[in-house]
Every structure is written in structure tokens, then in C-alpha cells.
PDB file of N, CA and C in Angstrom:
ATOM      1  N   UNK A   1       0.842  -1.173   0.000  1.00  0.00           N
ATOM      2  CA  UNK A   1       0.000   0.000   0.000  1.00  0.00           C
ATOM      3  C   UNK A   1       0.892   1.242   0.000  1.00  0.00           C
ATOM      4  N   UNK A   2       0.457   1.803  -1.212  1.00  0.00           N
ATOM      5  CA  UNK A   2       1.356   3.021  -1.156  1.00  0.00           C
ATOM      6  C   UNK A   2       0.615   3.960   0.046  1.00  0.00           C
ATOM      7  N   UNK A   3       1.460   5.221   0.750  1.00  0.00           N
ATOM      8  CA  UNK A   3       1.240   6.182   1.561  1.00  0.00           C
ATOM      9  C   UNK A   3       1.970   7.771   1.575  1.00  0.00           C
ATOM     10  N   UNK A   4       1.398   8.551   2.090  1.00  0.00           N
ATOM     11  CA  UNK A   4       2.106   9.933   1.970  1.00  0.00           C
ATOM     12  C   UNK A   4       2.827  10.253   3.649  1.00  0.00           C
ATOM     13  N   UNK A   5       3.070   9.359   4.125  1.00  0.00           N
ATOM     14  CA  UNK A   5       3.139   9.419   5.946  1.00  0.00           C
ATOM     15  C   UNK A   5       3.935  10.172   5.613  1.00  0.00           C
ATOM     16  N   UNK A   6       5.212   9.697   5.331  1.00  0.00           N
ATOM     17  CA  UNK A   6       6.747  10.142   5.169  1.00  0.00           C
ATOM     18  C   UNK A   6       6.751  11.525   5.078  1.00  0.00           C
ATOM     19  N   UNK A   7       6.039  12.066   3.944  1.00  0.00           N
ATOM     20  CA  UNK A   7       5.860  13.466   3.324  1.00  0.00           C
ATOM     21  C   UNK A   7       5.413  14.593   4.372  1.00  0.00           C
ATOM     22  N   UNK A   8       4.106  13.835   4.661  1.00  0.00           N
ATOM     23  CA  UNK A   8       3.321  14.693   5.797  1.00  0.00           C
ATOM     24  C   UNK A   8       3.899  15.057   7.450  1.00  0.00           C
ATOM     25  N   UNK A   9       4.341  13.875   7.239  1.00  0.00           N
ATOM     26  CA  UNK A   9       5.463  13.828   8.607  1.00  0.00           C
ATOM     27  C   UNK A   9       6.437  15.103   8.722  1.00  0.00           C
ATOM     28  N   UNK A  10       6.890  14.859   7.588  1.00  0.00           N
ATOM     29  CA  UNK A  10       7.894  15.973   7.575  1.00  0.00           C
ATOM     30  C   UNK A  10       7.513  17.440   7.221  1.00  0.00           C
ATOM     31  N   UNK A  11       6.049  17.614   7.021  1.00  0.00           N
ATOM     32  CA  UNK A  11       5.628  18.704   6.373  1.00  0.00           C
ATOM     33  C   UNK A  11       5.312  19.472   8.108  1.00  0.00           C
ATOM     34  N   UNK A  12       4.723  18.501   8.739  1.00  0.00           N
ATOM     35  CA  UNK A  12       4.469  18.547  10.228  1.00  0.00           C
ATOM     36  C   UNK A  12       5.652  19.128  10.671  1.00  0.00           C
ATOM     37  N   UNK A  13       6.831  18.873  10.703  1.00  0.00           N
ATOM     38  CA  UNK A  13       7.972  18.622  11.128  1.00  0.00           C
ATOM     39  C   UNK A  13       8.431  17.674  12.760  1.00  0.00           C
ATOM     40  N   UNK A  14       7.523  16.376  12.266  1.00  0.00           N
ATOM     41  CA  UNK A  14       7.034  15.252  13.198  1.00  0.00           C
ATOM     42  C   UNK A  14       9.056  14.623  13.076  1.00  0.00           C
ATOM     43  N   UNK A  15       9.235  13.701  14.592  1.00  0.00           N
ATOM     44  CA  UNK A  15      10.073  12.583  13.752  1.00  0.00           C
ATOM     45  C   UNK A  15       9.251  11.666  13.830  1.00  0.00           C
ATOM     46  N   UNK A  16       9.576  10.365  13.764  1.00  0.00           N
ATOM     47  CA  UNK A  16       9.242   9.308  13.591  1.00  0.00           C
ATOM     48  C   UNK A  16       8.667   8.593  15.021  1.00  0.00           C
ATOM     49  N   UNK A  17       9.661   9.169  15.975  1.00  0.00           N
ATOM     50  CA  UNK A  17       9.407   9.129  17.257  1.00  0.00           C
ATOM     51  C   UNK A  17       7.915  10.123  17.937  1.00  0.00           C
ATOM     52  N   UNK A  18       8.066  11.355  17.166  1.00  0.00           N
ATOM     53  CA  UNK A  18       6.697  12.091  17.488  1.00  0.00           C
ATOM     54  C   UNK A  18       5.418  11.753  16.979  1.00  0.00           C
ATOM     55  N   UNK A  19       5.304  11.598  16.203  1.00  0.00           N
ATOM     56  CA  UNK A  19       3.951  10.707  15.440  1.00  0.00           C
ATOM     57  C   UNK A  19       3.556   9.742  16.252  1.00  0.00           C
ATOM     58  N   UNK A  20       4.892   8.806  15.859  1.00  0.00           N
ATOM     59  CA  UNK A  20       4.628   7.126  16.870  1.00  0.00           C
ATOM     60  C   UNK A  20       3.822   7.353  18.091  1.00  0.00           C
ATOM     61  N   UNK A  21       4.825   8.609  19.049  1.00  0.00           N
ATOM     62  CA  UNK A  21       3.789   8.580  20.649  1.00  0.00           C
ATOM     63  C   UNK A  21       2.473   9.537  19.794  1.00  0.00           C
ATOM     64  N   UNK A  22       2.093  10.000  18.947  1.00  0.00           N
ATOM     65  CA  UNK A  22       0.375  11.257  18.859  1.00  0.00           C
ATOM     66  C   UNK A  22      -0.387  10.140  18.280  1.00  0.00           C
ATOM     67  N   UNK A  23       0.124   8.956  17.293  1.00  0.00           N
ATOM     68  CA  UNK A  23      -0.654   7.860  16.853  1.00  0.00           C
ATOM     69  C   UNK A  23      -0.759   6.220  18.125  1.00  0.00           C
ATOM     70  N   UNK A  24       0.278   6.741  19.426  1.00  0.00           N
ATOM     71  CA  UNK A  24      -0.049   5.257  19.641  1.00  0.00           C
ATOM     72  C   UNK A  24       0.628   4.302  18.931  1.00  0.00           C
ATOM     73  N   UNK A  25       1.554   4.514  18.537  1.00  0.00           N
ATOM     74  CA  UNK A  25       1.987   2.915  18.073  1.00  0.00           C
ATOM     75  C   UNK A  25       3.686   3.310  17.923  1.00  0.00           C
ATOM     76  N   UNK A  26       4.609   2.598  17.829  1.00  0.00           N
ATOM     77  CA  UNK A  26       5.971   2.476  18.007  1.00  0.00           C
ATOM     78  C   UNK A  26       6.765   2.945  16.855  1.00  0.00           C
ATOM     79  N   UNK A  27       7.628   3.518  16.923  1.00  0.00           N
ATOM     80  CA  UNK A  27       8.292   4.050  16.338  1.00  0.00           C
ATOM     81  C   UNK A  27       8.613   3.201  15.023  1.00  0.00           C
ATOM     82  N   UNK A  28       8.978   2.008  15.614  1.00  0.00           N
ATOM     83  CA  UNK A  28       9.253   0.699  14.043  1.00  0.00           C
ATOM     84  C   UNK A  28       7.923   0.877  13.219  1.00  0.00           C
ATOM     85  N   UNK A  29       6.746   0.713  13.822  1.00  0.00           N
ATOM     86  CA  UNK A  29       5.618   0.941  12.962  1.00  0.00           C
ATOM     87  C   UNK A  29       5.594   1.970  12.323  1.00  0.00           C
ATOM     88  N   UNK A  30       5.975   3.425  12.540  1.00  0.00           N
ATOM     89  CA  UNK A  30       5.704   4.254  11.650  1.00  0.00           C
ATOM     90  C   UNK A  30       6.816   3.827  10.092  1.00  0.00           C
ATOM     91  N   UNK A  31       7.826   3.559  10.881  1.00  0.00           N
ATOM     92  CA  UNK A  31       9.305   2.752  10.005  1.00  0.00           C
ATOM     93  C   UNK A  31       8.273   2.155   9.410  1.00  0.00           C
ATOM     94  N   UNK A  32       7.962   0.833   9.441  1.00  0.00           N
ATOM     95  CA  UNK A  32       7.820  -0.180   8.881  1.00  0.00           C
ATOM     96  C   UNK A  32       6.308   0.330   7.591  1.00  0.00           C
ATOM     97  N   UNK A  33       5.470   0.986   8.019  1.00  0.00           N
ATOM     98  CA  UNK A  33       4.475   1.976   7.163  1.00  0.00           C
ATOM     99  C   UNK A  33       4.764   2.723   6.532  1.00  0.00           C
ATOM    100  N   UNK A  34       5.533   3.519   6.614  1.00  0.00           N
ATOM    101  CA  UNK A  34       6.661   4.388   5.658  1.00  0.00           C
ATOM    102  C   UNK A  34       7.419   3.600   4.623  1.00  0.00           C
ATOM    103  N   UNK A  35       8.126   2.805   4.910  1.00  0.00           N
ATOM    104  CA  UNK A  35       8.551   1.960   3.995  1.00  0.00           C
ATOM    105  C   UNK A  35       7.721   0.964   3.452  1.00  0.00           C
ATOM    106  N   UNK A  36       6.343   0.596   3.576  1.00  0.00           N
ATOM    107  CA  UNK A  36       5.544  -0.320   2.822  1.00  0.00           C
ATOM    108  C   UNK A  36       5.649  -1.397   3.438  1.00  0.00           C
ATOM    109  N   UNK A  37       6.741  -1.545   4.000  1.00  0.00           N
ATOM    110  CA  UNK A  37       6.604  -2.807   4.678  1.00  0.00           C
ATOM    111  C   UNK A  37       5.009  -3.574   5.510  1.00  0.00           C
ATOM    112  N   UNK A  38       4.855  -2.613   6.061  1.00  0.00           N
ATOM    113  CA  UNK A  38       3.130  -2.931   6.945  1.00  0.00           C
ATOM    114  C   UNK A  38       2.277  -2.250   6.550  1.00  0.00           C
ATOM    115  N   UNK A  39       1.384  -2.401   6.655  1.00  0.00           N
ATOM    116  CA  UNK A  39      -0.256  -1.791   6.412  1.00  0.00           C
ATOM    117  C   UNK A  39      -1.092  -1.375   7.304  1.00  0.00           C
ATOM    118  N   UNK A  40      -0.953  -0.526   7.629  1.00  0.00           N
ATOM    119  CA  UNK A  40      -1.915   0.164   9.045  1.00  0.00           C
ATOM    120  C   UNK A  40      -2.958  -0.512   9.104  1.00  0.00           C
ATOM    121  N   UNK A  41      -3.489  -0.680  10.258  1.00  0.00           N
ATOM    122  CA  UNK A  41      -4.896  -1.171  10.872  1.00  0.00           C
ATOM    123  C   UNK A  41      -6.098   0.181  10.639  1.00  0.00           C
ATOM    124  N   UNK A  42      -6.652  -0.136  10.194  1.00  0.00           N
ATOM    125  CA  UNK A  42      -8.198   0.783  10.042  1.00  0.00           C
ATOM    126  C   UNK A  42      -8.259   1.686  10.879  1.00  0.00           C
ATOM    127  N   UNK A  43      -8.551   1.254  12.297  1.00  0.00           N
ATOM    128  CA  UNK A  43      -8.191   2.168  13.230  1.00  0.00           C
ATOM    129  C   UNK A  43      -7.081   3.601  13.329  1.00  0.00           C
ATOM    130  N   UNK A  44      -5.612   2.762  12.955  1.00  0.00           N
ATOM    131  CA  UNK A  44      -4.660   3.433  13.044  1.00  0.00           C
ATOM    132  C   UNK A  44      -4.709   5.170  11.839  1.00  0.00           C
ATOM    133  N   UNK A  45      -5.472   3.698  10.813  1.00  0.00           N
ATOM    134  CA  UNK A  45      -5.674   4.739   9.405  1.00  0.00           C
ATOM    135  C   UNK A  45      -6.415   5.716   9.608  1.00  0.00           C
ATOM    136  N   UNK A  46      -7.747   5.904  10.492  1.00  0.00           N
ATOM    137  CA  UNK A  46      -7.987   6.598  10.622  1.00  0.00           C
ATOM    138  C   UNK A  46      -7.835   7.813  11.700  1.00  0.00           C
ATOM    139  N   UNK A  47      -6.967   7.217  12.626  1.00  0.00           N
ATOM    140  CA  UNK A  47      -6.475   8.358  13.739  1.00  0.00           C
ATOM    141  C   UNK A  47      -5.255   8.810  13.143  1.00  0.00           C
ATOM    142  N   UNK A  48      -4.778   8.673  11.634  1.00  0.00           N
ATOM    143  CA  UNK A  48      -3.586   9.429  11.110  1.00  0.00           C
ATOM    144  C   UNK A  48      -4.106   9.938  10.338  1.00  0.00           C
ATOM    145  N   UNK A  49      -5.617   9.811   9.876  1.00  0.00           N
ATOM    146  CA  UNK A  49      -5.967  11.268   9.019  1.00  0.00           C
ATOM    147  C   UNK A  49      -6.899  12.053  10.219  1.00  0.00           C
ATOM    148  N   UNK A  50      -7.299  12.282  11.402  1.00  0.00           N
ATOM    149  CA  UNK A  50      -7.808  12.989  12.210  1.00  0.00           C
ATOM    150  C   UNK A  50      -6.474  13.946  12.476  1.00  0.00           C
ATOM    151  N   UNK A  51      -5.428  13.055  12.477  1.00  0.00           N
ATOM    152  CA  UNK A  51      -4.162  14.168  13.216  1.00  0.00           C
ATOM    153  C   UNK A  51      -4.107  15.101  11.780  1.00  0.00           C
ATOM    154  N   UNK A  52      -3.835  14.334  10.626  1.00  0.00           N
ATOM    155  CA  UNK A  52      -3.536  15.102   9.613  1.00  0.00           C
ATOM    156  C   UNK A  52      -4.493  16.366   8.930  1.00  0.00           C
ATOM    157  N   UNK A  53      -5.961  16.055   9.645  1.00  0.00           N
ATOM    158  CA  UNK A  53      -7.119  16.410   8.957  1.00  0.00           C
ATOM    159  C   UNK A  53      -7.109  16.356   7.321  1.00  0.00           C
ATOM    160  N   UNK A  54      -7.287  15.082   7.007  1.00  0.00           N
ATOM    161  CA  UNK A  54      -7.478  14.907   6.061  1.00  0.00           C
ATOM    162  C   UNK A  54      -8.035  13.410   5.817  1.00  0.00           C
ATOM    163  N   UNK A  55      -8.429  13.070   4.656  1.00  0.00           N
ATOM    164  CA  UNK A  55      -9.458  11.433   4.448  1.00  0.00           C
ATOM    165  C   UNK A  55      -8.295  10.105   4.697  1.00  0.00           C
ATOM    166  N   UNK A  56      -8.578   9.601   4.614  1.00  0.00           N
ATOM    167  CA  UNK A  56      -8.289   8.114   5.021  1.00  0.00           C
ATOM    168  C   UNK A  56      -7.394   8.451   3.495  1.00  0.00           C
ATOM    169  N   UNK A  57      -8.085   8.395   2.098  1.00  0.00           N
ATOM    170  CA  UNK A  57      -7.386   8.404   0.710  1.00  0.00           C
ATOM    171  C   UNK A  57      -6.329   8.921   0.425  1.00  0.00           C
ATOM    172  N   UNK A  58      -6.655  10.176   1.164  1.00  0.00           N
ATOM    173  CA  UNK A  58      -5.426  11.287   1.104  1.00  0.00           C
ATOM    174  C   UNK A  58      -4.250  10.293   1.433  1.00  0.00           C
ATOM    175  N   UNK A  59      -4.003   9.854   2.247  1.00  0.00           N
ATOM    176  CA  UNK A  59      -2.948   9.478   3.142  1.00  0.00           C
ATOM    177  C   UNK A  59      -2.354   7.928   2.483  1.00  0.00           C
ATOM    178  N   UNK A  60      -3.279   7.380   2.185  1.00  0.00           N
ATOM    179  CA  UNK A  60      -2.997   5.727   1.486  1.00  0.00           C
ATOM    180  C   UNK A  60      -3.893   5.647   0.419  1.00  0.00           C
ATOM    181  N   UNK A  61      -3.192   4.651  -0.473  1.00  0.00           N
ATOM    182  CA  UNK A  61      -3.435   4.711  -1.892  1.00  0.00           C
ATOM    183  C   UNK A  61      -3.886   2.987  -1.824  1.00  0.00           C
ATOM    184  N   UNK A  62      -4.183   2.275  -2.213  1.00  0.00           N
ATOM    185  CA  UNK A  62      -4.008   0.888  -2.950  1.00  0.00           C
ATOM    186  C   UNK A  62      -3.438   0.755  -4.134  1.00  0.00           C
ATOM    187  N   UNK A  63      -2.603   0.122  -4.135  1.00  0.00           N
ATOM    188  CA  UNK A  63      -0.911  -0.223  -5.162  1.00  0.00           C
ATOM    189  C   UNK A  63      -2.382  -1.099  -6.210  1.00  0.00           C
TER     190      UNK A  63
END
């Protein structure tokens, strides 16, 4: 699943570590979502477009 985390992250001027603790989930996870490696949970997906204010789409694509 493609995503814009990376982008937005940095547009924020989040690290990887700041997101991780505002989303709840560990720092490897934002790693591992950023790089494609994992696929956010529904949940997650949607408490990272509440932070971002923006849609679920905005943020993740389907490859």
C-alpha cells in the first residue's frame, strides 16, 4: 500500500518518534508503514488522518 506518511510527517515537522507517541503505536511501525513494509490497521488509518485532517485516501493509496 502506497502512503504519503513520510511526506506529511515531515511537512508537520514530526520525527518518527513524534507521530509514533500522537498515533499510539511504536516508532518501528511508523518505520515499517513508511517503507511499505506494513499496512496500518483501520483504526490506526484513521487516527492518522484525524491528526492530519485529512481522508483516510489522502494518506494511502491501494498499489
Amino acid at each position: 500500500m502506497k502512503n504519503r506518511l513520510k511526506v506529511l510527517r515531515a511537512e508537520h515537522n514530526y520525527t518518527q518518534a513524534k507521530l509514533a507517541e500522537l498515533l499510539d503505536v511504536s516508532r518501528q511501525t511508523i518505520n515499517a508503514i513508511e517503507k511499505g513494509k506494513f499496512d496500518p490497521s483501520l483504526p490506526l488509518a484513521f487516527k492518522a488522518a484525524r491528526l492530519f485532517n485529512l481522508s483516510i485516501e489522502e494518506i494511502f493509496q491501494d498499489e
